[in-house]
PDB file of N, CA and C in Angstrom:
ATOM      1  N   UNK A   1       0.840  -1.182   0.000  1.00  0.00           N
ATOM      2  CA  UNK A   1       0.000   0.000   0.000  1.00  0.00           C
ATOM      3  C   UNK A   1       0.883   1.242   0.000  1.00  0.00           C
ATOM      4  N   UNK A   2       0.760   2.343  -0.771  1.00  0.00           N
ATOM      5  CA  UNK A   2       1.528   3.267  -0.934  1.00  0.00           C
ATOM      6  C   UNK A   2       1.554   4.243  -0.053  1.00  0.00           C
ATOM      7  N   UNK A   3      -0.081   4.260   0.313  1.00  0.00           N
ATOM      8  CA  UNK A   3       0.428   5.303   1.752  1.00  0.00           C
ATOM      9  C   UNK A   3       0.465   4.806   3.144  1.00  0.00           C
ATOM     10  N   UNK A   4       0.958   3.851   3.480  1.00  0.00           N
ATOM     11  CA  UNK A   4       0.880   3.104   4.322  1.00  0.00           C
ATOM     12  C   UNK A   4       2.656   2.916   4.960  1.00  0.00           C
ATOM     13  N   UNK A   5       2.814   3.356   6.772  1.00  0.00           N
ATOM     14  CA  UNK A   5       3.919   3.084   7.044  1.00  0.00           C
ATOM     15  C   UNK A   5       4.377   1.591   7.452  1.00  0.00           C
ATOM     16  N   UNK A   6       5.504   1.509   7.942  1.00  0.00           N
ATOM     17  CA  UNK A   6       5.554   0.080   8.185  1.00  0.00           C
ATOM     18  C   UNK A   6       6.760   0.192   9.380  1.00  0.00           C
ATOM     19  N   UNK A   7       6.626  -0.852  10.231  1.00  0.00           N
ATOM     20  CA  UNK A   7       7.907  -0.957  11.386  1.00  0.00           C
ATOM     21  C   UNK A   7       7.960  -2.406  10.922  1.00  0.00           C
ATOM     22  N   UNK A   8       9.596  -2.695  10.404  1.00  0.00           N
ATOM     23  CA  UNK A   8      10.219  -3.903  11.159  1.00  0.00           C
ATOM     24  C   UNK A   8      10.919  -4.140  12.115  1.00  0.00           C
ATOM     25  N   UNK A   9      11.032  -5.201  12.410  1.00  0.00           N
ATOM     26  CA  UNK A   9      12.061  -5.898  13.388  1.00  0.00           C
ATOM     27  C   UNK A   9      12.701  -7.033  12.797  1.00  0.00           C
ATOM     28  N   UNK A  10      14.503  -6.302  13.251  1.00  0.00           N
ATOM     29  CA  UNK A  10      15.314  -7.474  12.846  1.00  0.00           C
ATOM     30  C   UNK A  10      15.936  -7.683  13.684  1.00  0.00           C
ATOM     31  N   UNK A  11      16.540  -9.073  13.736  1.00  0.00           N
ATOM     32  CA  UNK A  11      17.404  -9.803  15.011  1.00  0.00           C
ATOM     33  C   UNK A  11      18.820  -9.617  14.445  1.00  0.00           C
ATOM     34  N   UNK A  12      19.397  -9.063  15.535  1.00  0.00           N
ATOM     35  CA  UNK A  12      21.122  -8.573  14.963  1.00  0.00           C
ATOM     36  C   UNK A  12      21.760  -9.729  15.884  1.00  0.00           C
ATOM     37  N   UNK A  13      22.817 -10.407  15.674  1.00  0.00           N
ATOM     38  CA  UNK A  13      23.762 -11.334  16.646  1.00  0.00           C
ATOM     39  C   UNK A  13      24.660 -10.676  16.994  1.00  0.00           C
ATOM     40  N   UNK A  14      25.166 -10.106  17.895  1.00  0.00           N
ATOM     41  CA  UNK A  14      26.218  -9.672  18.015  1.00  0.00           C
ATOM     42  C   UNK A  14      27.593 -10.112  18.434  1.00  0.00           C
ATOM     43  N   UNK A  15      28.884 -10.328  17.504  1.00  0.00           N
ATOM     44  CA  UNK A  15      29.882 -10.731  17.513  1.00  0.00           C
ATOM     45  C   UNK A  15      30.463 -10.191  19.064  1.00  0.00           C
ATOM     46  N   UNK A  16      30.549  -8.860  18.839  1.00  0.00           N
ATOM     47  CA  UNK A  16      31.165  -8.021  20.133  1.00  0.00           C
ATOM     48  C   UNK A  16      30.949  -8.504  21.260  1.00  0.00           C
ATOM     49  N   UNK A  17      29.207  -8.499  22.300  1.00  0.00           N
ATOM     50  CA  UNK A  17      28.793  -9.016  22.949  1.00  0.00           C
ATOM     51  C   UNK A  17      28.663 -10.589  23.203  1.00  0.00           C
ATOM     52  N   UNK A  18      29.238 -11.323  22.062  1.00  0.00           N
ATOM     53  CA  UNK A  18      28.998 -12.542  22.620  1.00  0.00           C
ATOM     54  C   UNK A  18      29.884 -12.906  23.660  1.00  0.00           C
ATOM     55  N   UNK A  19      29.410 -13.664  24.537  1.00  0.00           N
ATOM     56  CA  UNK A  19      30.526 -14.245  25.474  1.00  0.00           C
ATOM     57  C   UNK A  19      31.256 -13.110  26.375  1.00  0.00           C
ATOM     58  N   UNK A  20      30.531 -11.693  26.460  1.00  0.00           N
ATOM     59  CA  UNK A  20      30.951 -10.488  27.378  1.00  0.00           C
ATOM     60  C   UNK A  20      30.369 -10.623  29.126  1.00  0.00           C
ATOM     61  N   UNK A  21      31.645 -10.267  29.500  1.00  0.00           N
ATOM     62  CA  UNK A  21      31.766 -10.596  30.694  1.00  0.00           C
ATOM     63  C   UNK A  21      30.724 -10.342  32.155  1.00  0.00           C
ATOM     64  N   UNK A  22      29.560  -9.283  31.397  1.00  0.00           N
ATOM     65  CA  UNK A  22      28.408  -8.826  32.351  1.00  0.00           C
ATOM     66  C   UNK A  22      27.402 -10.195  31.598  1.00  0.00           C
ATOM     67  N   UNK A  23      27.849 -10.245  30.562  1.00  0.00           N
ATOM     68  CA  UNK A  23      26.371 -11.636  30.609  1.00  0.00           C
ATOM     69  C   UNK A  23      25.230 -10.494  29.983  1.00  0.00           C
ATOM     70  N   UNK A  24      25.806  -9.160  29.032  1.00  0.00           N
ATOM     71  CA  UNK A  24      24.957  -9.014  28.304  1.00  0.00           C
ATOM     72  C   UNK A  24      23.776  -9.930  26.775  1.00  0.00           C
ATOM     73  N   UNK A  25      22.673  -9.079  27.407  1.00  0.00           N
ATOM     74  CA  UNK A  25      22.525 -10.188  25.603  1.00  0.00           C
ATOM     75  C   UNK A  25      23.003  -9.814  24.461  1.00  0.00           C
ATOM     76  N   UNK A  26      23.440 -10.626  23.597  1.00  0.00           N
ATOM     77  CA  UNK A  26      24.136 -10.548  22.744  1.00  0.00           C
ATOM     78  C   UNK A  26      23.260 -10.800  21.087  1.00  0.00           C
ATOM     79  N   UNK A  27      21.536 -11.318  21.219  1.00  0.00           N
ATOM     80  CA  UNK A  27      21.217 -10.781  20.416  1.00  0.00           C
ATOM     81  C   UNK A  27      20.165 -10.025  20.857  1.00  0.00           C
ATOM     82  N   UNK A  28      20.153  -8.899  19.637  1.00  0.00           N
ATOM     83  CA  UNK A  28      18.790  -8.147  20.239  1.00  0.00           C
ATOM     84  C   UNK A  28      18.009  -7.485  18.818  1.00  0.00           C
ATOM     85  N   UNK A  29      17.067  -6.986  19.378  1.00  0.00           N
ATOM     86  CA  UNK A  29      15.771  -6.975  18.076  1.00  0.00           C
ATOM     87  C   UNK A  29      16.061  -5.413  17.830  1.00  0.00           C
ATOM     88  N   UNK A  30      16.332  -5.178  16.580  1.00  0.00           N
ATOM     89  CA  UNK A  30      16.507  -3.296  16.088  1.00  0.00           C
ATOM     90  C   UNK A  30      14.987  -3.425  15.235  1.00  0.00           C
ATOM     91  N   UNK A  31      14.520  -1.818  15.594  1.00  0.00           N
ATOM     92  CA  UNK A  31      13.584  -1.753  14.704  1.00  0.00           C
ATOM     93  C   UNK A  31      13.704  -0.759  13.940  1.00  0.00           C
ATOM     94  N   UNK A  32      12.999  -0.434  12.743  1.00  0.00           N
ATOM     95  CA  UNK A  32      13.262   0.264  11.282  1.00  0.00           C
ATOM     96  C   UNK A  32      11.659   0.702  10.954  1.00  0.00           C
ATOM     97  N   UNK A  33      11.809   1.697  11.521  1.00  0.00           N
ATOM     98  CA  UNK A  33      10.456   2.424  11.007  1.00  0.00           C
ATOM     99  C   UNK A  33      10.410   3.061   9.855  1.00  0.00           C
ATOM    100  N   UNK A  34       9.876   2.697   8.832  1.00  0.00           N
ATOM    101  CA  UNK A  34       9.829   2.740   7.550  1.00  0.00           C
ATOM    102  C   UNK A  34       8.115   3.420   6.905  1.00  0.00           C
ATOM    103  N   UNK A  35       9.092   5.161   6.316  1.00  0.00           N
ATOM    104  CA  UNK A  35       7.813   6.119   5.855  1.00  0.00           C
ATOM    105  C   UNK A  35       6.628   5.812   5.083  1.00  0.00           C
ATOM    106  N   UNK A  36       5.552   5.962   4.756  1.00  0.00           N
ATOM    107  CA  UNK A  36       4.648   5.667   3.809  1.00  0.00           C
ATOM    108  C   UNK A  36       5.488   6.167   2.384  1.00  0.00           C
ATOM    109  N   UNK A  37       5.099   5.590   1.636  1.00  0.00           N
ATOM    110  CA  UNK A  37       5.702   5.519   0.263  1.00  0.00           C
ATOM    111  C   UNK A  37       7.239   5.417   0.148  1.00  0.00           C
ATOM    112  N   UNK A  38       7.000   4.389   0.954  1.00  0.00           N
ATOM    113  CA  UNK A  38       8.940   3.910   0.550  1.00  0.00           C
ATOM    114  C   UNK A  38       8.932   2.725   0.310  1.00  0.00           C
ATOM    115  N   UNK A  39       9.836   2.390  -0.593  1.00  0.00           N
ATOM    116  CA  UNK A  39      10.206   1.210  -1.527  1.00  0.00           C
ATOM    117  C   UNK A  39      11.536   0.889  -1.381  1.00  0.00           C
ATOM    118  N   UNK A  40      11.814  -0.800  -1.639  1.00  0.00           N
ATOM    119  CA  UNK A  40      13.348  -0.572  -1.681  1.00  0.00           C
ATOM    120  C   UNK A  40      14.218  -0.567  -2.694  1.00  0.00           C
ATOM    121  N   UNK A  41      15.227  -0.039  -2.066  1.00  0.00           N
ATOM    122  CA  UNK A  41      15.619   1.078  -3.067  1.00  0.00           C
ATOM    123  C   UNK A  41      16.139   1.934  -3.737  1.00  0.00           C
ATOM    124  N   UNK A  42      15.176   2.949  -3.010  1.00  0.00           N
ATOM    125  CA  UNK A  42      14.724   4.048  -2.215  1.00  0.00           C
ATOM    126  C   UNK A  42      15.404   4.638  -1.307  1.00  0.00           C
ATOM    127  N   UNK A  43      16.291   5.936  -1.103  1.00  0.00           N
ATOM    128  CA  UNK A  43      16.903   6.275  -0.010  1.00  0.00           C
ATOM    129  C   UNK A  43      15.969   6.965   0.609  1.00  0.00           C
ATOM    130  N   UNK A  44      15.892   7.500   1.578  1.00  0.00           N
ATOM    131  CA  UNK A  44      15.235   8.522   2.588  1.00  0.00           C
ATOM    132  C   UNK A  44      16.327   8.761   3.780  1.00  0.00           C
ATOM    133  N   UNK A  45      15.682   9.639   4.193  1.00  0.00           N
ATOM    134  CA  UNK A  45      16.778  10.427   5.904  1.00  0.00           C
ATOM    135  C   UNK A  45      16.777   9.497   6.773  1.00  0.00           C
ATOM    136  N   UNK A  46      17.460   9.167   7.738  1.00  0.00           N
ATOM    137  CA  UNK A  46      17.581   7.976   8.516  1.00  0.00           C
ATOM    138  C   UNK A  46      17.519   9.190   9.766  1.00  0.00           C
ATOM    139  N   UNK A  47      17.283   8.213  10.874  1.00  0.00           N
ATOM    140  CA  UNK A  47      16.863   9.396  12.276  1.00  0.00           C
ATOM    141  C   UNK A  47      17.495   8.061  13.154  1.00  0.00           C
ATOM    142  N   UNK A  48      18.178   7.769  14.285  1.00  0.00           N
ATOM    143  CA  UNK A  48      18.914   6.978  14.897  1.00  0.00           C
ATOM    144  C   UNK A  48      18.693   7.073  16.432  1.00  0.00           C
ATOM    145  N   UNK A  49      17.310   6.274  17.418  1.00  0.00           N
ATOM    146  CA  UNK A  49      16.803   6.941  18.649  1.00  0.00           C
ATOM    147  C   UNK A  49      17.582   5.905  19.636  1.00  0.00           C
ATOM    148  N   UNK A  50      18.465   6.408  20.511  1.00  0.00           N
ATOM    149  CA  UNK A  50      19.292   5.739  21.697  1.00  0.00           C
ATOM    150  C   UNK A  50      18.178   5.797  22.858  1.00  0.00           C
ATOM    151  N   UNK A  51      17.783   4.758  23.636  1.00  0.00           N
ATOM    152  CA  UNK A  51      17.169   4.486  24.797  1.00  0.00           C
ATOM    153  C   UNK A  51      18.258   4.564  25.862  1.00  0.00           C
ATOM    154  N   UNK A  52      17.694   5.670  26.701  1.00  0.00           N
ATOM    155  CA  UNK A  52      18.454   5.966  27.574  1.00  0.00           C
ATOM    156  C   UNK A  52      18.428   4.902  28.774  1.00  0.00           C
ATOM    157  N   UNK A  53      19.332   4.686  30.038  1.00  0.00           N
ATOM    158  CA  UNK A  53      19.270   3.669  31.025  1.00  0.00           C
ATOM    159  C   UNK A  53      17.818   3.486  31.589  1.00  0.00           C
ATOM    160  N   UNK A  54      18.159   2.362  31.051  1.00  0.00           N
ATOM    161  CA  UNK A  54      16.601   1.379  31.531  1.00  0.00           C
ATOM    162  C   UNK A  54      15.389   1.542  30.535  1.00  0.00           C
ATOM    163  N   UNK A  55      15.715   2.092  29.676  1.00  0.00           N
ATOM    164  CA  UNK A  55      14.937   2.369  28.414  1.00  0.00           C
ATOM    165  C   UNK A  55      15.095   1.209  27.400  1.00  0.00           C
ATOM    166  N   UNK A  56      14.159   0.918  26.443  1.00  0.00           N
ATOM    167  CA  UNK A  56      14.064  -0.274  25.341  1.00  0.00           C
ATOM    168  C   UNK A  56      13.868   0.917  23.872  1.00  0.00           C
ATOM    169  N   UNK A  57      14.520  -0.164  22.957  1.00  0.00           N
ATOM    170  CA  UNK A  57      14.295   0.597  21.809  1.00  0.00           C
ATOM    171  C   UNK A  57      12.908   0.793  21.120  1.00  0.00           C
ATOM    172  N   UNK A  58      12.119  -0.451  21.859  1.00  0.00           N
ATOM    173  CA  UNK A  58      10.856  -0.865  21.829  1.00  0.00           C
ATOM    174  C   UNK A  58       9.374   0.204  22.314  1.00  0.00           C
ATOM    175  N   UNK A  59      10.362   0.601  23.426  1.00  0.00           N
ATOM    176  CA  UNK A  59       9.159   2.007  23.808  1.00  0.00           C
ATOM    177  C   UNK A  59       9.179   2.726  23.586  1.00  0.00           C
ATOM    178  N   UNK A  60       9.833   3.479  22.355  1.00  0.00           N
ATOM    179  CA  UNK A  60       9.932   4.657  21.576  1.00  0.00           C
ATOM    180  C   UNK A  60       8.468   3.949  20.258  1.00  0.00           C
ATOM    181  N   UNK A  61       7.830   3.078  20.496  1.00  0.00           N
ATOM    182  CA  UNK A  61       7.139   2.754  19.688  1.00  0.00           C
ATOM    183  C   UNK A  61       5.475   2.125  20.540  1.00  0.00           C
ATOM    184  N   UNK A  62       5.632   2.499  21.930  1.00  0.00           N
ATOM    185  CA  UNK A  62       5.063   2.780  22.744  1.00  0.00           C
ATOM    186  C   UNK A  62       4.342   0.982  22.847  1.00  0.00           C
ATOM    187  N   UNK A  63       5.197   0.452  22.856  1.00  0.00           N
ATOM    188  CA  UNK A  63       5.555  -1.598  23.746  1.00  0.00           C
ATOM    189  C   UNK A  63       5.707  -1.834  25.037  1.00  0.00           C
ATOM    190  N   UNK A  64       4.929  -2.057  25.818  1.00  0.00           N
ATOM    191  CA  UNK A  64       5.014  -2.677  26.971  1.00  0.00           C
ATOM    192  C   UNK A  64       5.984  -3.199  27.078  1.00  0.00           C
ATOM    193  N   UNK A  65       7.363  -3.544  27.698  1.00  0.00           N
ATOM    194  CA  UNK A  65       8.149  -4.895  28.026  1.00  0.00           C
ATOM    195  C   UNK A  65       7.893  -5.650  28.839  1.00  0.00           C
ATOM    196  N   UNK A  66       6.728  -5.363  29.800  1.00  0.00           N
ATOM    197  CA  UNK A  66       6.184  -6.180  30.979  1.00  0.00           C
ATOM    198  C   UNK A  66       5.007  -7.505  30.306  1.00  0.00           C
TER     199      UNK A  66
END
């Protein structure tokens, strides 16, 4: 649909974090909020949102983690 936005989610593995010494997780889910009428492609402006401590990248998209 052309005017229609879209969010994915992709699972990244991370080389860095694997096997790190706090016992972070090492994979985790990025999401890609993607404008109405975009194709791929297609470039558009990229915008890059850091969750601050104790924050998820997830609730910038307003997700429960509970």
């Amino acid at each position: 649909m052309p005017g229609t936005s879209r969010l994915n989610v992709f699972r990244h593995e991370s080389r860095v974090l694997k096997n790190n010494p706090l016992g972070d997780a090492f994979v985790r889910d990025l999401r890609v909020y993607l404008p109405p009428g975009w194709s791929a492609g297609r470039r558009c402006p990229a915008l890059l949102a850091l969750a601050g401590f104790g924050g998820t990248g997830s609730s910038f998209f307003n997700s429960d983690p509970f």
